[in-house]
N, C-alpha and C. Protein backbone atom coordinates (compact mmCIF):
# COMPACT_ATOMS: atom_id res chain seq x y z
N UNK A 1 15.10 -25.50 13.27
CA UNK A 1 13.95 -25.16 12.48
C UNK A 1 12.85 -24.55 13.34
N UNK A 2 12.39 -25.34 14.80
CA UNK A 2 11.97 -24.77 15.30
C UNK A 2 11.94 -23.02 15.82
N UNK A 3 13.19 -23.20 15.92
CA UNK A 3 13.94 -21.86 16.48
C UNK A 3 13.40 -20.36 15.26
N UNK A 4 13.34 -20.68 13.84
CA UNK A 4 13.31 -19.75 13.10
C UNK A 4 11.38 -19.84 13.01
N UNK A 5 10.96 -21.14 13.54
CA UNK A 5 9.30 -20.98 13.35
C UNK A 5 8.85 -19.79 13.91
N UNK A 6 9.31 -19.72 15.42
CA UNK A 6 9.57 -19.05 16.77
C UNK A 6 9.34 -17.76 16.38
N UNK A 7 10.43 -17.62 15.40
CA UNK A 7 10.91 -16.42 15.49
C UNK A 7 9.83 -15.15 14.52
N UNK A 8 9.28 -16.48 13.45
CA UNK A 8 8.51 -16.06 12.49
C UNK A 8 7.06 -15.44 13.05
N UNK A 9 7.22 -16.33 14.28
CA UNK A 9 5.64 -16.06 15.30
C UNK A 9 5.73 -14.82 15.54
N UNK A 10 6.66 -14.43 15.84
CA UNK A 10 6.73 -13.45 16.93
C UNK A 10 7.29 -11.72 16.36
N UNK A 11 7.77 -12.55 15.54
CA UNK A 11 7.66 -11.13 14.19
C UNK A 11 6.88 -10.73 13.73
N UNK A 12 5.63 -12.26 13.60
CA UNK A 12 4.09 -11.27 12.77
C UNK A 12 3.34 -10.93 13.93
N UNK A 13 3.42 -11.70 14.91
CA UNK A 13 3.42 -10.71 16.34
C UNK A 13 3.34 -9.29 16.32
N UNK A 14 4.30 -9.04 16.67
CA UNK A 14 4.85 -7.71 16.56
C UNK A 14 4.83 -6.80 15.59
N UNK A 15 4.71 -7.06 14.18
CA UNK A 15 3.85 -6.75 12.68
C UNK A 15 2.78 -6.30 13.24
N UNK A 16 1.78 -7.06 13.44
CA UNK A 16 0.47 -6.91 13.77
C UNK A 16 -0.30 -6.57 14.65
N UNK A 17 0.55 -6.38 15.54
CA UNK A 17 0.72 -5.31 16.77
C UNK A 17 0.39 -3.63 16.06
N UNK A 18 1.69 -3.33 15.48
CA UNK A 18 1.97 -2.25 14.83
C UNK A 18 0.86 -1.71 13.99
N UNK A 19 0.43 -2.99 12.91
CA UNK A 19 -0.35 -2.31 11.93
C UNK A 19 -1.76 -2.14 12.17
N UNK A 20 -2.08 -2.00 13.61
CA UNK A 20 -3.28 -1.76 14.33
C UNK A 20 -4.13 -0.59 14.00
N UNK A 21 -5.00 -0.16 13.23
CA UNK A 21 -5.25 0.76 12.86
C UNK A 21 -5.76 1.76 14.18
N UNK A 22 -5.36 3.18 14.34
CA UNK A 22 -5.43 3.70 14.98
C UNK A 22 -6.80 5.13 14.39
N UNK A 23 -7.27 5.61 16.03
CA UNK A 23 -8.48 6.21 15.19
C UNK A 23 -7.97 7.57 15.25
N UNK A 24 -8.70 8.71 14.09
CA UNK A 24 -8.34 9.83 14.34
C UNK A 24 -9.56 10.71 14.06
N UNK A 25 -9.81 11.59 15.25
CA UNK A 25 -11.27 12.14 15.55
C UNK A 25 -11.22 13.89 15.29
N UNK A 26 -11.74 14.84 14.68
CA UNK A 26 -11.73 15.85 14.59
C UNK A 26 -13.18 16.18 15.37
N UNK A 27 -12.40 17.71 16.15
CA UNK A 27 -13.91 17.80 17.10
C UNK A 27 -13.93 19.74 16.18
N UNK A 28 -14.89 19.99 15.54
CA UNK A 28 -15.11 20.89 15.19
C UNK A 28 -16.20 22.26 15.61
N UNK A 29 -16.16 23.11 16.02
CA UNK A 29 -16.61 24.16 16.09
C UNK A 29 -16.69 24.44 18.22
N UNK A 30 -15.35 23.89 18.40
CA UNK A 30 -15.36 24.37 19.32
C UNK A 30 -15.05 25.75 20.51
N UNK A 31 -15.44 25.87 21.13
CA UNK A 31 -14.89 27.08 21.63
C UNK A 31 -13.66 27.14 22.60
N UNK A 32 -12.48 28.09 21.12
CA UNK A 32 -11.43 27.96 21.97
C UNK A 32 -10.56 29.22 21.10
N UNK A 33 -11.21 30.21 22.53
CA UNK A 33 -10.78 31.52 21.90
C UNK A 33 -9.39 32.48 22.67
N UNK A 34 -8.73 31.58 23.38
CA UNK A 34 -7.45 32.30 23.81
C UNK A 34 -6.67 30.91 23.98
N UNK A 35 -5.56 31.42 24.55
CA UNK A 35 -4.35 30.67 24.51
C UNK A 35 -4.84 29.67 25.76
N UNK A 36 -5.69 30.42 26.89
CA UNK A 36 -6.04 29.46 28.14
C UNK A 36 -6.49 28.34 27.82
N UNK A 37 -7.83 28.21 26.67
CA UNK A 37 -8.38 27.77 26.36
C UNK A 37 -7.41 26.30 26.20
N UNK A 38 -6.73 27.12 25.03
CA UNK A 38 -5.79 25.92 24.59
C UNK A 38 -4.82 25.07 25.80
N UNK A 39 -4.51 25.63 26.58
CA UNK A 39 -3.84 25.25 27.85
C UNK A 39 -5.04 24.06 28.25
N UNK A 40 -5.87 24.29 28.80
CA UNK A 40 -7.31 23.52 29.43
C UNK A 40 -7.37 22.39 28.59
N UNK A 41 -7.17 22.40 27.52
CA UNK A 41 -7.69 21.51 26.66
C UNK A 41 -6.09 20.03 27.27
N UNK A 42 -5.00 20.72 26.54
CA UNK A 42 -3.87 20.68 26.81
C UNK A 42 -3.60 19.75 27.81
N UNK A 43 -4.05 20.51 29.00
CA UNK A 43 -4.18 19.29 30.80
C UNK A 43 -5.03 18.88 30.96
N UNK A 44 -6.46 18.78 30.01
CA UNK A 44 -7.20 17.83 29.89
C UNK A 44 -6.71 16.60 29.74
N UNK A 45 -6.22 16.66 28.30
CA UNK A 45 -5.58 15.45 27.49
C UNK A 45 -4.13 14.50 27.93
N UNK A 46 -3.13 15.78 28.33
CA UNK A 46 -1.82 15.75 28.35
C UNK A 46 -1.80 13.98 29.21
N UNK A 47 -2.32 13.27 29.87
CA UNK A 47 -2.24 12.46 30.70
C UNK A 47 -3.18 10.93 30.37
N UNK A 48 -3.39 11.16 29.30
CA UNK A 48 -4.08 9.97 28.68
C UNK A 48 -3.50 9.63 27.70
N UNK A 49 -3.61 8.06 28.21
CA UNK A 49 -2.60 7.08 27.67
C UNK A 49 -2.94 6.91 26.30
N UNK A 50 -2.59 6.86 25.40
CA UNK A 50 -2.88 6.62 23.93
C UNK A 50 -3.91 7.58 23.21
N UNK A 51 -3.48 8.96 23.32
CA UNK A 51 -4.54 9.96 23.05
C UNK A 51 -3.21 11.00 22.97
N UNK A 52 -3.16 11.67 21.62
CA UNK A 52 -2.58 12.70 21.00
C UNK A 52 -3.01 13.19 20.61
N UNK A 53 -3.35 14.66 20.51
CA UNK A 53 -3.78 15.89 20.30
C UNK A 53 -3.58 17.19 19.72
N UNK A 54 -3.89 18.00 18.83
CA UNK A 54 -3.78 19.04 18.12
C UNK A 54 -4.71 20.33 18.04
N UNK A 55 -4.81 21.28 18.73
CA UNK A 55 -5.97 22.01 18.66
C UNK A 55 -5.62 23.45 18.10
N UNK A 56 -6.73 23.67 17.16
CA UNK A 56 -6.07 25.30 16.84
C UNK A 56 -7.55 26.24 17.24
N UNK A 57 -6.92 27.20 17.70
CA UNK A 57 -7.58 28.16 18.02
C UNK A 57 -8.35 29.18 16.68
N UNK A 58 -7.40 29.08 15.95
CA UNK A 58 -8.46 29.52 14.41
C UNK A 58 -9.09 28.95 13.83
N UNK A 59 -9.39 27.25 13.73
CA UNK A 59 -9.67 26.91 12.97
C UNK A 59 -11.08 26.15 14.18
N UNK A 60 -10.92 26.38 15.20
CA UNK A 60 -12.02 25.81 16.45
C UNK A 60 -12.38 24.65 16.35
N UNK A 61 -10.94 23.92 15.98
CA UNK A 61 -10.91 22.01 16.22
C UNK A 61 -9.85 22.02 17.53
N UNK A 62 -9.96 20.76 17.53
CA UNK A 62 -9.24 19.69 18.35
C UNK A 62 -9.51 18.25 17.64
N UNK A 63 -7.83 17.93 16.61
CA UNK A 63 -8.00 16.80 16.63
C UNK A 63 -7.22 15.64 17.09
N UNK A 64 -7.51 14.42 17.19
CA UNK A 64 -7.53 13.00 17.70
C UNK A 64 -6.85 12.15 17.30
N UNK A 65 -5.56 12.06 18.02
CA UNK A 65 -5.34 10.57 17.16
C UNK A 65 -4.95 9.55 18.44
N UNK A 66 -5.29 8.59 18.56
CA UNK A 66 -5.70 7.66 19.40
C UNK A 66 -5.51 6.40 19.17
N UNK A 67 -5.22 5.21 19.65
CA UNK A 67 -4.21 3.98 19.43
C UNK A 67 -5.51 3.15 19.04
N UNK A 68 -6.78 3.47 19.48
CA UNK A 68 -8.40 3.01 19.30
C UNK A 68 -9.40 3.64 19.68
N UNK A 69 -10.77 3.19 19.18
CA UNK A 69 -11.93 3.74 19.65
C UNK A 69 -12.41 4.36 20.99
N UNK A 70 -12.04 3.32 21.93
CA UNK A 70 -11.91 3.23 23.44
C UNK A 70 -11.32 4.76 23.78
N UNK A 71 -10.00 4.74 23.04
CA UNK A 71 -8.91 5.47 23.73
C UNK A 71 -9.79 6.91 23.34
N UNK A 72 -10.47 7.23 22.00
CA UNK A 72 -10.75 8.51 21.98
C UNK A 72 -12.20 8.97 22.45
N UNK A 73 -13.03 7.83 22.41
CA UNK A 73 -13.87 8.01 23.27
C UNK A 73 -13.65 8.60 24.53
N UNK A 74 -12.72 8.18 25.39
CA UNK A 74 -12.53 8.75 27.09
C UNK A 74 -11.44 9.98 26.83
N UNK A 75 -10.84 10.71 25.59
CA UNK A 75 -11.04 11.97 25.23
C UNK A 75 -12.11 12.53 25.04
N UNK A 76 -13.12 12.69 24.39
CA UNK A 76 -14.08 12.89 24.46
C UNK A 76 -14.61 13.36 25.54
N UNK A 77 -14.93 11.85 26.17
CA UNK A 77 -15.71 12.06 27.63
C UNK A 77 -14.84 13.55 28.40
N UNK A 78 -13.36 13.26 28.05
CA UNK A 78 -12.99 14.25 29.16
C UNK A 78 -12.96 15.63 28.92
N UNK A 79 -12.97 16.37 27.39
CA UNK A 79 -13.11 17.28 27.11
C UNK A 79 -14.80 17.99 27.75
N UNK A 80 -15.88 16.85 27.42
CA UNK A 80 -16.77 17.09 27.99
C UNK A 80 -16.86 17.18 29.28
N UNK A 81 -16.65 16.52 30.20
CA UNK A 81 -15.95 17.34 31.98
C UNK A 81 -15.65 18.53 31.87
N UNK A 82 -14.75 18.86 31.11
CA UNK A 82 -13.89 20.35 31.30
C UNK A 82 -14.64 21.44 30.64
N UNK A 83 -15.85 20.90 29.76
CA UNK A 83 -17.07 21.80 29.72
C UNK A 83 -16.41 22.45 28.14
N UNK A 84 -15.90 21.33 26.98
CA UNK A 84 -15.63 21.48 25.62
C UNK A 84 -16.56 20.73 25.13
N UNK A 85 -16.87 21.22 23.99
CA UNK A 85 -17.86 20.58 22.94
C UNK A 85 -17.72 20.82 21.19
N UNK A 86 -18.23 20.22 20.71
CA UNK A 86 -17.75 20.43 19.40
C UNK A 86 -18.09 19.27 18.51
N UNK A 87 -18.58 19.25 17.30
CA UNK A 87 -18.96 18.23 16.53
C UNK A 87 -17.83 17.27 16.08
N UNK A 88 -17.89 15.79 15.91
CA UNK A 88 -17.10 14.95 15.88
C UNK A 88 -17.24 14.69 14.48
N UNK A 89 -16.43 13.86 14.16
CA UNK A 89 -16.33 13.63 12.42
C UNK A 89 -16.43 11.68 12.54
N UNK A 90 -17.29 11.71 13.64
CA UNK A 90 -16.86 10.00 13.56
C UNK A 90 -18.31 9.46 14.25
N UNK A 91 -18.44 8.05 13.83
CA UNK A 91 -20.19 7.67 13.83
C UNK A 91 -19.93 6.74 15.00
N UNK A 92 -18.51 6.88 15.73
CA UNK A 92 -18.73 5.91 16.77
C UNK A 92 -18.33 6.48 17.96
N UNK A 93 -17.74 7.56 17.74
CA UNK A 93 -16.86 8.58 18.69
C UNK A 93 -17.93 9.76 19.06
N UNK A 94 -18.11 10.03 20.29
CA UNK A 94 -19.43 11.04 20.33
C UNK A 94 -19.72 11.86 21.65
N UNK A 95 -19.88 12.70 21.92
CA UNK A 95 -20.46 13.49 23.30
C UNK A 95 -21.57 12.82 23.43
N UNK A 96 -21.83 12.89 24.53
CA UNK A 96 -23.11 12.22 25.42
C UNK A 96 -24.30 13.24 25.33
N UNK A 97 -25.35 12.46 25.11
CA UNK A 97 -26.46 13.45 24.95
C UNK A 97 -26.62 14.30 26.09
N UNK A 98 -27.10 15.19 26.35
CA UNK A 98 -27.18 16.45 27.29
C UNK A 98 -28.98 16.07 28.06
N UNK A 99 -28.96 15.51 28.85
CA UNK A 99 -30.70 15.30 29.17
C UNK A 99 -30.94 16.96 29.58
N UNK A 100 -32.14 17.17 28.81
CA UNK A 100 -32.88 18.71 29.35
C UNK A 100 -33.89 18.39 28.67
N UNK A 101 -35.09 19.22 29.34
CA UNK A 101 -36.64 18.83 29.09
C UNK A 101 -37.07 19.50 27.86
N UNK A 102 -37.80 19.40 28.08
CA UNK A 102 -38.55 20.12 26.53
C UNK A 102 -39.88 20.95 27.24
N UNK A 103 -40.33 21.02 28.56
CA UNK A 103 -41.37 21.89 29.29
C UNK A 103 -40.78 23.24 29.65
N UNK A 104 -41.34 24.33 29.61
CA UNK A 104 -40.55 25.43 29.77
C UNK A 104 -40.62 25.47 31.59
N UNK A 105 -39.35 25.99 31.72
CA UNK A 105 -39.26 26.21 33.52
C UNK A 105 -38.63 27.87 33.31
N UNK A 106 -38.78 28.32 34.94
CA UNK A 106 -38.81 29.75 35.08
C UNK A 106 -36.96 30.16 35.67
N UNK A 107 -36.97 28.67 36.03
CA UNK A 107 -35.37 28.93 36.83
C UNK A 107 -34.58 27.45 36.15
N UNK A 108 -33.21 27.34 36.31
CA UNK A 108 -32.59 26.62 35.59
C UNK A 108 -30.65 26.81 36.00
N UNK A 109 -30.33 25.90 36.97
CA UNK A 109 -29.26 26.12 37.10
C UNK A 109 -27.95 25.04 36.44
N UNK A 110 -27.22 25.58 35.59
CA UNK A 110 -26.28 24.70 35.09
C UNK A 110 -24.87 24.59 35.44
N UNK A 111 -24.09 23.64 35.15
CA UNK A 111 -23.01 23.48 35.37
C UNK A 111 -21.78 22.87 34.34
N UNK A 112 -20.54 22.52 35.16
CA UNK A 112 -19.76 21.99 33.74
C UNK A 112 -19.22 22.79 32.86
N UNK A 113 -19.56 24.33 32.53
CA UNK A 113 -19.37 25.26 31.52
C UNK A 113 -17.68 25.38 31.36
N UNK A 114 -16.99 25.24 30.32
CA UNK A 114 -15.95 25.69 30.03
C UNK A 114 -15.91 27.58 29.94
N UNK A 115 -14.64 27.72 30.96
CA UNK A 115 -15.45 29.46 31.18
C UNK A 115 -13.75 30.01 31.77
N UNK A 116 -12.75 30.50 31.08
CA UNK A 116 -11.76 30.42 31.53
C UNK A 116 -11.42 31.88 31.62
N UNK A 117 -12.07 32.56 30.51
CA UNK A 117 -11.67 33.93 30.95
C UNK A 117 -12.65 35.08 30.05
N UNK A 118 -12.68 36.23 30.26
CA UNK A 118 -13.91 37.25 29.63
C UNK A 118 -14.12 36.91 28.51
N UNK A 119 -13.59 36.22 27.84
CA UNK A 119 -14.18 35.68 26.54
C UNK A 119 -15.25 34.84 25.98
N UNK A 120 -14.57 34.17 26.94
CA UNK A 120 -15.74 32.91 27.17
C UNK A 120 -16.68 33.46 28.09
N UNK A 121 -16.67 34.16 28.65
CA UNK A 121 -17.79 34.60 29.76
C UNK A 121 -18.92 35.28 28.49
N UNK A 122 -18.36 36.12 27.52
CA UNK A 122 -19.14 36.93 26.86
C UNK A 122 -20.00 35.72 26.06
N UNK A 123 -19.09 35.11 25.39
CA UNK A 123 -19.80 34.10 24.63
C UNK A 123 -20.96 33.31 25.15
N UNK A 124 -20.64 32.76 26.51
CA UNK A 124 -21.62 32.63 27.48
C UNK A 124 -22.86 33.11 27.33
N UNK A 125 -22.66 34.25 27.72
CA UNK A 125 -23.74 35.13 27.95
C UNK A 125 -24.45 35.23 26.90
N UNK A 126 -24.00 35.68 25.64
CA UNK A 126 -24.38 35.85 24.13
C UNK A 126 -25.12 34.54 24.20
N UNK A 127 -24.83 33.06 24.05
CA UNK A 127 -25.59 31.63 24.06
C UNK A 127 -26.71 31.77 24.57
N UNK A 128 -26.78 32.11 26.19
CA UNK A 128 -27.57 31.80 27.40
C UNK A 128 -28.79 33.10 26.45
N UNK A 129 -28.30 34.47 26.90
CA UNK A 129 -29.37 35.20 26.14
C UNK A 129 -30.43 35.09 25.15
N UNK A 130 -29.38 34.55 23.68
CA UNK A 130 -30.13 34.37 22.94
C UNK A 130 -31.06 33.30 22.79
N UNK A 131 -31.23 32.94 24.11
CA UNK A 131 -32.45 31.66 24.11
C UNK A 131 -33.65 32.65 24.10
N UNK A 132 -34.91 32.37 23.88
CA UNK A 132 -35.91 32.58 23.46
C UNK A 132 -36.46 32.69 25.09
N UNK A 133 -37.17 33.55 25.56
CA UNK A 133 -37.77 33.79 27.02
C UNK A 133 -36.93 33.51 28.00
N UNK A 134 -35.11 33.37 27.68
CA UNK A 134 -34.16 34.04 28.58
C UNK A 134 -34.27 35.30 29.19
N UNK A 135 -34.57 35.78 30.57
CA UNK A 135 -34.29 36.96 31.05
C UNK A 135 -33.45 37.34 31.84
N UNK A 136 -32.55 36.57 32.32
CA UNK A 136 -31.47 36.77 33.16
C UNK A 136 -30.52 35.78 33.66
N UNK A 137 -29.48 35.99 33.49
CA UNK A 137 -28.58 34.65 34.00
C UNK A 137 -27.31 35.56 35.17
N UNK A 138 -26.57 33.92 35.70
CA UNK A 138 -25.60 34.50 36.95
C UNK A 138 -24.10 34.21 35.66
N UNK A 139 -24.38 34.41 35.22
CA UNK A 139 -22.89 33.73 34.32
C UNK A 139 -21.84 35.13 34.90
N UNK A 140 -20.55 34.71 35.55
CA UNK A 140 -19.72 35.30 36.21
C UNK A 140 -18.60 35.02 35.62
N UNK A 141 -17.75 35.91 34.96
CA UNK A 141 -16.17 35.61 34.74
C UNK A 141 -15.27 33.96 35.64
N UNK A 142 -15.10 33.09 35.15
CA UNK A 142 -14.48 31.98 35.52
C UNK A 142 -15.07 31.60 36.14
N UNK A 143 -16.44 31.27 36.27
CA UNK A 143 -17.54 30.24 37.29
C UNK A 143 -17.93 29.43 36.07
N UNK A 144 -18.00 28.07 36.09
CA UNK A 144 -18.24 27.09 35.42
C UNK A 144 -19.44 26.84 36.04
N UNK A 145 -20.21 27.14 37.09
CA UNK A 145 -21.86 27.44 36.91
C UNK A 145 -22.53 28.25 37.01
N UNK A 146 -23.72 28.64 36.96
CA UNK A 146 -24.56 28.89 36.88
C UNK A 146 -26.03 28.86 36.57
N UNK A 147 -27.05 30.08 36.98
CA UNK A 147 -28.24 30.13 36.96
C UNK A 147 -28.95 30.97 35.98
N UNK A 148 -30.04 30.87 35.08
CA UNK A 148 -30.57 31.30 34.13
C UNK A 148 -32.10 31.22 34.45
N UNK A 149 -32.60 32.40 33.66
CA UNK A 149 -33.73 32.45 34.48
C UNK A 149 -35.17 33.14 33.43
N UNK A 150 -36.18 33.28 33.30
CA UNK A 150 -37.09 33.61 32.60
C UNK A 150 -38.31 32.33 32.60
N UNK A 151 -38.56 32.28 31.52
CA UNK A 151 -39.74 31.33 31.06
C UNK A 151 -39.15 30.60 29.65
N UNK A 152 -38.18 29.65 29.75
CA UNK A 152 -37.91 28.82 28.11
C UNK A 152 -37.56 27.13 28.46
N UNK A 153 -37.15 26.81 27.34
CA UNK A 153 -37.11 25.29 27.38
C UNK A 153 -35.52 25.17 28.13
N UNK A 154 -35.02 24.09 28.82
CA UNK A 154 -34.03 23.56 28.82
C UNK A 154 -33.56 23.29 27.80
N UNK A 155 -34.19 22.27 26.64
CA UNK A 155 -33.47 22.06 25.42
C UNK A 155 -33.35 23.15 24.87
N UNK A 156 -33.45 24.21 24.57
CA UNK A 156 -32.81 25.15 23.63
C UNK A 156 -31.60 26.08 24.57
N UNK A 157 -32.13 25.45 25.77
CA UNK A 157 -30.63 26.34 26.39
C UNK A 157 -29.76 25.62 26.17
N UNK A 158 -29.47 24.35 26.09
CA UNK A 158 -28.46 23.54 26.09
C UNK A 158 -28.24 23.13 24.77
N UNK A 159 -29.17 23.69 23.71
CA UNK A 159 -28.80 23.54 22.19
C UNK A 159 -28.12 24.57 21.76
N UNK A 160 -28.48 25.77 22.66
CA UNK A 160 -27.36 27.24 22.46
C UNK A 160 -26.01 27.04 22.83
N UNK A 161 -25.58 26.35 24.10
CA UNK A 161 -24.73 26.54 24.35
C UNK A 161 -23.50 25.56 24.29
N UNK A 162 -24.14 24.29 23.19
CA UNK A 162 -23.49 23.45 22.71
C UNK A 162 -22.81 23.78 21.40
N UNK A 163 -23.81 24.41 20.33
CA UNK A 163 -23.72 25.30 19.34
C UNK A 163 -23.08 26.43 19.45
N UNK A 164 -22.32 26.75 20.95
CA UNK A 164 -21.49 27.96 20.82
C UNK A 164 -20.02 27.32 21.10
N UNK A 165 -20.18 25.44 21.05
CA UNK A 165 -19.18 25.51 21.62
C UNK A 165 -18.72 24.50 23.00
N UNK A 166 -19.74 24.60 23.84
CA UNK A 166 -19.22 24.41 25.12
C UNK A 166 -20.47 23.50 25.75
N UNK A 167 -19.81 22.53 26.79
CA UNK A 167 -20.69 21.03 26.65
C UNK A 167 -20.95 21.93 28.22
N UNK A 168 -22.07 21.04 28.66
CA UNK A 168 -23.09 21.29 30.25
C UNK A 168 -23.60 20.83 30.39
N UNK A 169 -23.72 21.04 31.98
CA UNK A 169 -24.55 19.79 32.48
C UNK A 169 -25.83 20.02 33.41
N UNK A 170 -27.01 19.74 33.34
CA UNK A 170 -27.80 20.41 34.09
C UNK A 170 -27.79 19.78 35.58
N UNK A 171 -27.63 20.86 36.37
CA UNK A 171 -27.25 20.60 37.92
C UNK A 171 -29.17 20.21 38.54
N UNK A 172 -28.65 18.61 39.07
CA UNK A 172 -30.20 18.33 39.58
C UNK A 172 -30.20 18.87 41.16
């Protein structure tokens, strides 16, 4: 009798193991406009443990499915390293706020940029520009930093270029 108690343990065990609800995160409006892109993303992810992935290049997601919270959180985090960004569909799952000032400065060097090939360089540029008293930036074909330059806020540079897409980090 014992033997089948045992057995009963260890079956809802293993039941309840299984029926673990797992999370699934859509990251939307990101920038991911060639096949590289998709590659980057790809060996971002490819190596984290309980984190499966789907990204389409037309539709400018990447989504999440993940064994838990934990697990897609440190997706997240890592897409943000590799300088991806994109709105999340989840109130617990999230990119890290971007610290930048709100005082206007004349010089401004950033880093982190997801920047893999002329595409992304243009887009770049298009972001960085259309900031408001942007007058010049170093944005270079496949340099993930750079310098920007004029008279504007940090926060709207880093609200441009999140909104195009692509997460950064301001180099202290």
């Amino acid at each position: 009798m014992s033997r089948f108690f045992a057995l009963g343990i260890a079956t809802t065990l293993l039941l309840a193991g299984s029926l673990r609800a797992e999370t699934k995160v859509t990251i939307s409006g990101t920038h991911l406009c060639c096949g590289q892109c998709l590659r980057a993303v790809d060996a971002t992810l490819k190596d984290m443990q309980g984190v499966a992935h789907k990204s389409s290049q037309e539709a400018k997601t990447i989504e999440l499915t993940c064994e838990n919270d934990e697990a897609a959180q440190k997706a997240v985090n890592a897409l943000a390293a590799a300088g991806f960004y994109g709105k999340t569909n989840s109130d617990k799952v999230k990119y890290a706020d971007v610290a930048a000032g709100k005082e206007a400065v004349e010089k401004l060097d950033v880093e982190g940029v997801h920047n893999c090939c002329g595409a992304c360089t243009t887009a770049i540029k298009k972001a960085v520009t259309g900031v408001s008293g942007v007058t010049g930036t170093s944005v270079k074909a496949k340099d993930m930093a750079f310098t920007v330059e004029g008279k504007f806020k940090p926060e709207d540079l880093v609200k441009a270029l999140l909104d195009a897409g692509f997460y950064v980090k301001i180099k202290k």
